[in-house]
PDB file of N, CA and C in Angstrom:
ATOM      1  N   UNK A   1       6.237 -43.038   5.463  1.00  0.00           N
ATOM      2  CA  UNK A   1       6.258 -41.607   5.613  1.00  0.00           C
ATOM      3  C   UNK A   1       7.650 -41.223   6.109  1.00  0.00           C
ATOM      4  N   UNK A   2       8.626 -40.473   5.393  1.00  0.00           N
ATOM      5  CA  UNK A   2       9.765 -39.843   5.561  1.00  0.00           C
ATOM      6  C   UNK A   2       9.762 -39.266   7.187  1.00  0.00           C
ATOM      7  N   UNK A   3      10.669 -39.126   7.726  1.00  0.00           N
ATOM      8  CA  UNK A   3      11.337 -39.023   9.003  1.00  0.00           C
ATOM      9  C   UNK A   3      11.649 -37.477   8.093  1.00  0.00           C
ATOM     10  N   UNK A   4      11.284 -36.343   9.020  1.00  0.00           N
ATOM     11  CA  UNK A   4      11.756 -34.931   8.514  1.00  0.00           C
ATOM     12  C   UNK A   4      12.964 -34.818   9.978  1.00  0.00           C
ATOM     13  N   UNK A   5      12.091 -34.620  11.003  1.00  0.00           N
ATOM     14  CA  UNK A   5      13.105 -34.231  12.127  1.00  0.00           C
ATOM     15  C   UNK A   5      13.024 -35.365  13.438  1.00  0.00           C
ATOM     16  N   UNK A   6      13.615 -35.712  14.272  1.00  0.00           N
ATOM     17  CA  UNK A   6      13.731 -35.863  15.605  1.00  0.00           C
ATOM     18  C   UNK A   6      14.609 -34.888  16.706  1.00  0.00           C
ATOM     19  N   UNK A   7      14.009 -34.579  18.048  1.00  0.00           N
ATOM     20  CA  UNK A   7      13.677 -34.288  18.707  1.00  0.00           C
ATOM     21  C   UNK A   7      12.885 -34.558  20.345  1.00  0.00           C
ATOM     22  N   UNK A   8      13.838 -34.293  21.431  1.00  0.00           N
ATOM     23  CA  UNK A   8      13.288 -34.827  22.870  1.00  0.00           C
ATOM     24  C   UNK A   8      11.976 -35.489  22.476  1.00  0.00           C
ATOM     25  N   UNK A   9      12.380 -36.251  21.952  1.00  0.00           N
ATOM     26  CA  UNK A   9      10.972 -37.690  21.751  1.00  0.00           C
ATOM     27  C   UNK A   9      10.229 -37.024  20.551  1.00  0.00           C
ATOM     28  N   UNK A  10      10.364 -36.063  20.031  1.00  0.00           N
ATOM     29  CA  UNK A  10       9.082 -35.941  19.210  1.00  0.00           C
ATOM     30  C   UNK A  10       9.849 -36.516  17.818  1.00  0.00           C
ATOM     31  N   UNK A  11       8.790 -36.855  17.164  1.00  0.00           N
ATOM     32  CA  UNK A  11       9.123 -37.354  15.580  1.00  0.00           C
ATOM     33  C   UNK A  11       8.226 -36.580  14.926  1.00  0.00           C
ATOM     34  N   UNK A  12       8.988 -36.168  13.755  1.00  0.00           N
ATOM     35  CA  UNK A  12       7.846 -35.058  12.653  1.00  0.00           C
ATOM     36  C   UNK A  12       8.259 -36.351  11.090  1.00  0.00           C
ATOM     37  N   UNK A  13       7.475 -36.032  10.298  1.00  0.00           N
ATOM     38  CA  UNK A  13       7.140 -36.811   9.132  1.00  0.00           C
ATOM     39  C   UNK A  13       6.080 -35.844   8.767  1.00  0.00           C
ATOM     40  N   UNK A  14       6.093 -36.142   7.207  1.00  0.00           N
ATOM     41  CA  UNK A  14       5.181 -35.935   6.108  1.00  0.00           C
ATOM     42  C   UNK A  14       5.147 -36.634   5.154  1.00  0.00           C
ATOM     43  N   UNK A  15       4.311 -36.865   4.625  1.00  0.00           N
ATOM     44  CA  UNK A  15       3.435 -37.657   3.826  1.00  0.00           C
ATOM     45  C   UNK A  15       4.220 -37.098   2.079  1.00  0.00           C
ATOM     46  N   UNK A  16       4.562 -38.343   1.610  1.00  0.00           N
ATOM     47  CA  UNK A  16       4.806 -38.019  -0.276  1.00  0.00           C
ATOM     48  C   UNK A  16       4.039 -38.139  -1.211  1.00  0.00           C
ATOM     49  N   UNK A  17       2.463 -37.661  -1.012  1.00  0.00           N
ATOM     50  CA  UNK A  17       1.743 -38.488  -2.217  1.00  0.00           C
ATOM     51  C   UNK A  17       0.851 -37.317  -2.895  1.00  0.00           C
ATOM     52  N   UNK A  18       0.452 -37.431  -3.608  1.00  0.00           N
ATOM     53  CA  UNK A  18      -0.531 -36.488  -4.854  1.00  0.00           C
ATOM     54  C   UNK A  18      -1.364 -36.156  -4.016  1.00  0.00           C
ATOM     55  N   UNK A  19      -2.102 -37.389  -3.277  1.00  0.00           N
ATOM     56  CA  UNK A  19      -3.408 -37.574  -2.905  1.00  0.00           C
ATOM     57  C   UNK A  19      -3.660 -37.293  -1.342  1.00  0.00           C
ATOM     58  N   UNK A  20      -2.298 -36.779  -0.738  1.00  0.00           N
ATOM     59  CA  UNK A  20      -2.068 -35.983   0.373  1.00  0.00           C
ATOM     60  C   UNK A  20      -2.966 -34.546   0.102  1.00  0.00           C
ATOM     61  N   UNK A  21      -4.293 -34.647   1.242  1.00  0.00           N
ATOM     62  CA  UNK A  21      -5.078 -33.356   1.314  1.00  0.00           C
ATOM     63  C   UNK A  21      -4.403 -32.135   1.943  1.00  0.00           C
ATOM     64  N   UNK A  22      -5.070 -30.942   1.312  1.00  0.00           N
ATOM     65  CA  UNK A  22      -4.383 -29.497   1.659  1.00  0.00           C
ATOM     66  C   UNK A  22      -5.571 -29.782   3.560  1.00  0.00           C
ATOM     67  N   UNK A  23      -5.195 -28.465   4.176  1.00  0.00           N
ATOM     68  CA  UNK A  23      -4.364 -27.554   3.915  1.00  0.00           C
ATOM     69  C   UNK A  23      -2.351 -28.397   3.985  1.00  0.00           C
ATOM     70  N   UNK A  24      -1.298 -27.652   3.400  1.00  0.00           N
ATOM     71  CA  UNK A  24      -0.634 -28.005   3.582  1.00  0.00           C
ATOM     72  C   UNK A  24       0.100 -28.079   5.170  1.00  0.00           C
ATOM     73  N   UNK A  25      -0.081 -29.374   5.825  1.00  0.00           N
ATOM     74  CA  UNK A  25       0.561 -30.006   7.165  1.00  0.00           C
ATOM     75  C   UNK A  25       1.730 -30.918   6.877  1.00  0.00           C
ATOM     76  N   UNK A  26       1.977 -30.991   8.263  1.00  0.00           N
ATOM     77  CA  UNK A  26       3.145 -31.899   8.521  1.00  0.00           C
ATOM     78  C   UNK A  26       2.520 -33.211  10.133  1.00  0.00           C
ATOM     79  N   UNK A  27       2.827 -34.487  10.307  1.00  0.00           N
ATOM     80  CA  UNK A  27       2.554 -35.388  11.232  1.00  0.00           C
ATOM     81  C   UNK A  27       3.894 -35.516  12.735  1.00  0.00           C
ATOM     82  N   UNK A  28       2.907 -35.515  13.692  1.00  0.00           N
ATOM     83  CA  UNK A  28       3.951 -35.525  14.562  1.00  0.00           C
ATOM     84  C   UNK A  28       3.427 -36.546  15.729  1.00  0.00           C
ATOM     85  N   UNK A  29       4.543 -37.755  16.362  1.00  0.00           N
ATOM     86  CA  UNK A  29       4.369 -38.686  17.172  1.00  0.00           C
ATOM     87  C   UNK A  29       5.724 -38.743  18.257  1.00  0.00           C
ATOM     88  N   UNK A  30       4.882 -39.029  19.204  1.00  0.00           N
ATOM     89  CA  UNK A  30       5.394 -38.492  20.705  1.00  0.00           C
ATOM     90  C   UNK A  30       4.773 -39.350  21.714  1.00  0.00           C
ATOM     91  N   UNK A  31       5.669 -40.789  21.455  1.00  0.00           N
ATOM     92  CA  UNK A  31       5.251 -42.037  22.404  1.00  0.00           C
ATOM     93  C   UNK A  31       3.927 -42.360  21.673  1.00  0.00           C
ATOM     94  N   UNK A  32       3.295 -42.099  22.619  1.00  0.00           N
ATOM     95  CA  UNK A  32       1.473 -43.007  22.760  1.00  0.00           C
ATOM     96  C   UNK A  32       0.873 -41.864  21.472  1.00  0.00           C
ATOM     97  N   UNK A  33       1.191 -40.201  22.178  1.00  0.00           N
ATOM     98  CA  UNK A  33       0.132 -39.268  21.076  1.00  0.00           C
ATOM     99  C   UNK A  33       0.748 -39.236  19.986  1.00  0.00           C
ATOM    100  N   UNK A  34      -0.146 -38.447  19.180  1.00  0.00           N
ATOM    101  CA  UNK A  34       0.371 -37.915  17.801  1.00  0.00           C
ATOM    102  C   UNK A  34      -0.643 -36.809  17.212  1.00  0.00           C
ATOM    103  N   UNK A  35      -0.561 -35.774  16.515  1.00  0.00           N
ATOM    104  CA  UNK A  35      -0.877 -34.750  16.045  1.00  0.00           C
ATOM    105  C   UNK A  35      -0.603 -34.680  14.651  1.00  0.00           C
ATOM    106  N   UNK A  36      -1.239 -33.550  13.943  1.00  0.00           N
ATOM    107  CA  UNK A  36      -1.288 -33.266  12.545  1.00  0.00           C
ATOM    108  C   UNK A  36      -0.985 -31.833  12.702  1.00  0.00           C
ATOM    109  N   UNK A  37      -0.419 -31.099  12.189  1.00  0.00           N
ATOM    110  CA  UNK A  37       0.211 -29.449  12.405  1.00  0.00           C
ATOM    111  C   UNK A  37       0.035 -28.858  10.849  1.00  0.00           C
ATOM    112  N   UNK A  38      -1.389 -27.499  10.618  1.00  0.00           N
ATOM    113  CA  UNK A  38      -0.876 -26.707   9.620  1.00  0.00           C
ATOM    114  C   UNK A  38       0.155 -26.066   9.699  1.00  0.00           C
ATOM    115  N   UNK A  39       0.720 -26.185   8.534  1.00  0.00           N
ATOM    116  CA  UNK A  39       2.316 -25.716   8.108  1.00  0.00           C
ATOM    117  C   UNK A  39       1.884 -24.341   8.564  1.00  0.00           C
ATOM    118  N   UNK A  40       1.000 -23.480   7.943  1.00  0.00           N
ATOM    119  CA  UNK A  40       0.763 -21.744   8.005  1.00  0.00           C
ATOM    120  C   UNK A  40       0.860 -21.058   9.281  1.00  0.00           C
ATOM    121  N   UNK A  41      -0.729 -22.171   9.922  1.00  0.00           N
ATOM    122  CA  UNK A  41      -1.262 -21.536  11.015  1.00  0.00           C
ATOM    123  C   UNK A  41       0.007 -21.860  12.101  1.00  0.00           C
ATOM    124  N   UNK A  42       0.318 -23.038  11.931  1.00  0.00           N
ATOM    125  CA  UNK A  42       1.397 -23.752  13.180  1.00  0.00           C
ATOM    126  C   UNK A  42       0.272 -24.182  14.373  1.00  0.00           C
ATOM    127  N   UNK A  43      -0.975 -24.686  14.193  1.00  0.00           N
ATOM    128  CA  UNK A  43      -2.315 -25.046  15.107  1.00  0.00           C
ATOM    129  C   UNK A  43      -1.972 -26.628  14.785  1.00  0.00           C
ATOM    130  N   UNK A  44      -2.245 -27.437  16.050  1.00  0.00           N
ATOM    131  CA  UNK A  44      -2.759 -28.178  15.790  1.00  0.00           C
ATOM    132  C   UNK A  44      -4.344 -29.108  15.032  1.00  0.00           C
ATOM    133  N   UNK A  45      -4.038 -29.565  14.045  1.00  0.00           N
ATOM    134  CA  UNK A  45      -5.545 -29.355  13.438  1.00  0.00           C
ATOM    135  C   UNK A  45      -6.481 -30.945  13.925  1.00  0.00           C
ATOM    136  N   UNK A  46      -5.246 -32.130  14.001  1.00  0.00           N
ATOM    137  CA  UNK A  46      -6.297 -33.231  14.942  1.00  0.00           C
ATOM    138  C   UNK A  46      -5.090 -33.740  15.699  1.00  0.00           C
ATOM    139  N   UNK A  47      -5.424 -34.462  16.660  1.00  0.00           N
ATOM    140  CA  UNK A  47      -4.517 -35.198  17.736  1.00  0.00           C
ATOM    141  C   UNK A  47      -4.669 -34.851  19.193  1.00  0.00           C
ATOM    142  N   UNK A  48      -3.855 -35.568  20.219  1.00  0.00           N
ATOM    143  CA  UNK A  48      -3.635 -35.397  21.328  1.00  0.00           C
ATOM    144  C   UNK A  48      -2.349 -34.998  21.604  1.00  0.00           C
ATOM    145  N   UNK A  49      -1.427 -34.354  21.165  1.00  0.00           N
ATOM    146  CA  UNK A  49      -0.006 -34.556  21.660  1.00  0.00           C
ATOM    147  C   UNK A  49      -0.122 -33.401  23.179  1.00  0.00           C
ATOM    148  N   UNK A  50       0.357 -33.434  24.070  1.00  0.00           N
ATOM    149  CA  UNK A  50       0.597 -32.676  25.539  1.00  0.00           C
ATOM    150  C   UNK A  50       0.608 -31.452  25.311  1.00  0.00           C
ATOM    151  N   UNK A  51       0.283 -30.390  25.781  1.00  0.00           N
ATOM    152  CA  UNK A  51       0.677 -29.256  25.835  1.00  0.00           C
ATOM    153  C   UNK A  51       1.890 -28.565  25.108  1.00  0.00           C
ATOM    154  N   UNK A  52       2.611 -29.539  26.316  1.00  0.00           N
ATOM    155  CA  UNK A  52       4.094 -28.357  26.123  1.00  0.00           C
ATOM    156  C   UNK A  52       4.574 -29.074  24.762  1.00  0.00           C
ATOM    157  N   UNK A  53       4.618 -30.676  24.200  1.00  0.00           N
ATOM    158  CA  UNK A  53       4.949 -30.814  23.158  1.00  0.00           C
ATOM    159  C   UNK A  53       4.921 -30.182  21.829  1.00  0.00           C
ATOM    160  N   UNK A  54       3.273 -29.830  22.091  1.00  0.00           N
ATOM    161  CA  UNK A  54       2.922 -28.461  21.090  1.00  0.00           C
ATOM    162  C   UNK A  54       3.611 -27.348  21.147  1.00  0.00           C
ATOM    163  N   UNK A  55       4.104 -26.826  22.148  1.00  0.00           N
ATOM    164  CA  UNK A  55       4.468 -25.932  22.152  1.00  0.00           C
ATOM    165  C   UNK A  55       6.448 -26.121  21.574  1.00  0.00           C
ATOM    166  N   UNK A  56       6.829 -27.080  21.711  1.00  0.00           N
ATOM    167  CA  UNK A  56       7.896 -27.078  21.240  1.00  0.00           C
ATOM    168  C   UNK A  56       8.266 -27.487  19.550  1.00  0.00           C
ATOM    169  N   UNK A  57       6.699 -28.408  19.233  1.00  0.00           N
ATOM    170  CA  UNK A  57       6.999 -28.330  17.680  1.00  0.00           C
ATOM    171  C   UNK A  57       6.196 -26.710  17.112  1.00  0.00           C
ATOM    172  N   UNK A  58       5.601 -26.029  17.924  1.00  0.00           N
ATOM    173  CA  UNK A  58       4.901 -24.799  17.535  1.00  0.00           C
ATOM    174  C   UNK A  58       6.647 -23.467  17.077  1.00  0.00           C
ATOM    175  N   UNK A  59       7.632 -24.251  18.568  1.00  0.00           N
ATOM    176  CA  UNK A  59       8.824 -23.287  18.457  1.00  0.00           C
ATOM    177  C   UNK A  59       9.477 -23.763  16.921  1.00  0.00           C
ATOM    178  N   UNK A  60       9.918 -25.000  16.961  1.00  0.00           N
ATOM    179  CA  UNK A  60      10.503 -25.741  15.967  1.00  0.00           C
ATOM    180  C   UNK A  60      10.015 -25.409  14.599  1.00  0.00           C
ATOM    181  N   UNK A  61       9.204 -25.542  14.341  1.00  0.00           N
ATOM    182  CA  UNK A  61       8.104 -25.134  13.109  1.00  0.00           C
ATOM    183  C   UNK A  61       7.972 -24.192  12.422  1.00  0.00           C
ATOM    184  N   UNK A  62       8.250 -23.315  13.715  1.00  0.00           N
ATOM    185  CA  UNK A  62       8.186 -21.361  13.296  1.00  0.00           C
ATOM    186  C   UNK A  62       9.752 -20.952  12.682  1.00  0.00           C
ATOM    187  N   UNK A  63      10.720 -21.836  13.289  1.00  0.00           N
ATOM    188  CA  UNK A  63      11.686 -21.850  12.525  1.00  0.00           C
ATOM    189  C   UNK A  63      12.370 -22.115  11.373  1.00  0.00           C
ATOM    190  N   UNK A  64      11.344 -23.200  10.839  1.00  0.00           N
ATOM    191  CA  UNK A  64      11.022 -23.643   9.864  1.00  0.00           C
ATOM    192  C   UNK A  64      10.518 -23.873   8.696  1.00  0.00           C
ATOM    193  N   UNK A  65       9.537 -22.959   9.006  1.00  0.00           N
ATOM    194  CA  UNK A  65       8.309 -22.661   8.046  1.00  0.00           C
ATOM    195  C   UNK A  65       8.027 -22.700   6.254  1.00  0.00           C
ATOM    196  N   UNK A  66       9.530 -21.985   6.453  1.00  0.00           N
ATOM    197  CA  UNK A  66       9.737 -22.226   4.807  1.00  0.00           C
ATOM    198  C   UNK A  66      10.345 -23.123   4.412  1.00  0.00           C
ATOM    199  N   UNK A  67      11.132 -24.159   4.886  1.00  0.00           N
ATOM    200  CA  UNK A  67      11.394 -25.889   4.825  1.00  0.00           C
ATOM    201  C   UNK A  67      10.174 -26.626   4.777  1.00  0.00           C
ATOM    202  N   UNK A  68       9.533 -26.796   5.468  1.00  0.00           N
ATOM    203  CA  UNK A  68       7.897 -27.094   6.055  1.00  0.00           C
ATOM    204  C   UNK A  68       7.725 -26.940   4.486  1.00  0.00           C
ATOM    205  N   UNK A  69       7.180 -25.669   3.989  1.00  0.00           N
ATOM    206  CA  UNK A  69       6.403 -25.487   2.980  1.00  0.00           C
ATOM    207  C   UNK A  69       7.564 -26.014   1.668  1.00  0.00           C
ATOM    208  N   UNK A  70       8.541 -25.971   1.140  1.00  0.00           N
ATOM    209  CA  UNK A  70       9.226 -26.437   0.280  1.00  0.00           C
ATOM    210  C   UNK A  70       8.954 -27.603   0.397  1.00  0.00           C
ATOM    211  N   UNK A  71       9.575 -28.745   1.598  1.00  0.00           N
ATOM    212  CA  UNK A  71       8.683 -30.295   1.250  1.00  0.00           C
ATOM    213  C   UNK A  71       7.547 -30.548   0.527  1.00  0.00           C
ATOM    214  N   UNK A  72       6.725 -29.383   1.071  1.00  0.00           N
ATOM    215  CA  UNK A  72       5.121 -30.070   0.950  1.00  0.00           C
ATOM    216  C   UNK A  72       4.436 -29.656  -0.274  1.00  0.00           C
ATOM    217  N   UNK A  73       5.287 -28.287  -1.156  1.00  0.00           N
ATOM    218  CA  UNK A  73       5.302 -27.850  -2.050  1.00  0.00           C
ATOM    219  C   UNK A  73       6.130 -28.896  -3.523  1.00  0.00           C
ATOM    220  N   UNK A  74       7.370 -29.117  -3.387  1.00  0.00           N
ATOM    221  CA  UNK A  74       8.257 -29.923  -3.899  1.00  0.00           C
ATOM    222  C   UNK A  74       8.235 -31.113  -3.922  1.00  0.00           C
ATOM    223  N   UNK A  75       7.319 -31.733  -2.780  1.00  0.00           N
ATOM    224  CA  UNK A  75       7.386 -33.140  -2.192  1.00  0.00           C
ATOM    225  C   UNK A  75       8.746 -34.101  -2.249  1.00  0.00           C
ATOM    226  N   UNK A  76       9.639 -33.546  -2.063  1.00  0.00           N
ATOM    227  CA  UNK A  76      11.072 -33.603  -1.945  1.00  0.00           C
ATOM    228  C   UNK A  76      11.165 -33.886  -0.453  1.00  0.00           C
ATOM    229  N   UNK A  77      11.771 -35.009   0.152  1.00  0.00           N
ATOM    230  CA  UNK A  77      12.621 -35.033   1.355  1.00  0.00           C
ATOM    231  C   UNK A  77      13.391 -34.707   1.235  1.00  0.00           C
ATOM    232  N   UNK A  78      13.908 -33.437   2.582  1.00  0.00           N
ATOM    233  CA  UNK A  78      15.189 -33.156   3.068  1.00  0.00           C
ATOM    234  C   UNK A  78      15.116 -33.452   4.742  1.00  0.00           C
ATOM    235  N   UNK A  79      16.376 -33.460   5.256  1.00  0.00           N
ATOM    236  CA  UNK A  79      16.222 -33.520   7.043  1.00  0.00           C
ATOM    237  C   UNK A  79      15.909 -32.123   7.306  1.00  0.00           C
ATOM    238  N   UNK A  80      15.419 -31.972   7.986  1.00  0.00           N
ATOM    239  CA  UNK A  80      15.494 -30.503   9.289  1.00  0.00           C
ATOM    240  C   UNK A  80      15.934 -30.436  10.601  1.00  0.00           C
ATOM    241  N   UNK A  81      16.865 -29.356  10.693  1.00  0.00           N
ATOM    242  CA  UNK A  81      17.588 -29.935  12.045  1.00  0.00           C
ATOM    243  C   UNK A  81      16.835 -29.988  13.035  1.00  0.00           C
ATOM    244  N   UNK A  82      16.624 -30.602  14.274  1.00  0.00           N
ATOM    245  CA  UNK A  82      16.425 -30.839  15.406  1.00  0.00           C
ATOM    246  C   UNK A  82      16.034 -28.761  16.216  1.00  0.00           C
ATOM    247  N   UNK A  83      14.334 -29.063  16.855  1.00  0.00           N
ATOM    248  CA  UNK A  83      15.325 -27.790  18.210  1.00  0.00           C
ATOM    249  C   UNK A  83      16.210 -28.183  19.022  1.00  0.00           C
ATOM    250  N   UNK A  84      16.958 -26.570  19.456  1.00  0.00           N
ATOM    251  CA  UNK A  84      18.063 -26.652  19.932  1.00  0.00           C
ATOM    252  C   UNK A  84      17.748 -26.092  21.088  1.00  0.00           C
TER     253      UNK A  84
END
C-alpha cells in the first residue's frame, strides 16, 4: 500500500486495487493504532487512532480532499504534502 503522506508520526496510505470497497477512504497508522478515514465525511469509519491524531488527519484531509479523491478516483499515486 503506497505511502501518500507522513506526518508527526502519522502515516496515511491507500490501497491500489479494483477490489478496494467504496465508500471512497484512505488508511492511517500511528505507532500501535491505526484507522480507516472516509475521504467525504473526513469520520473515522473503523480503528483506534487517539483523539487528537484524528483530529490532525481530520485538519490534513480537509486540505486535501480533492487529492484524497483524485487517488482514489484515478488510482494513481501521488505524494501529499505533510501538515504544516
Amino acid at each position: 500500500m503506497p505511502v501518500i503522506s507522513r506526518f508527526y508520526g502519522l502515516v496515511v496510505k491507500m490501497y491500489f486495487s479494483s477490489a478496494e470497497h467504496n465508500p471512497p477512504h484512505f488508511h492511517v497508522s500511528y505507532g500501535e493504532y491505526a484507522g480507516i478515514f472516509n475521504i467525504q465525511t473526513l469520520q473515522m469509519m473503523e480503528g483506534d487512532l487517539p483523539a487528537k491524531a484524528q483530529a490532525l488527519i481530520r485538519e490534513w484531509a480537509g486540505e486535501h480532499k480533492d487529492d484524497l479523491q483524485k487517488i482514489w478516483d484515478k488510482q494513481e499515486f501521488i505524494q501529499i504534502p505533510p501538515l504544516e
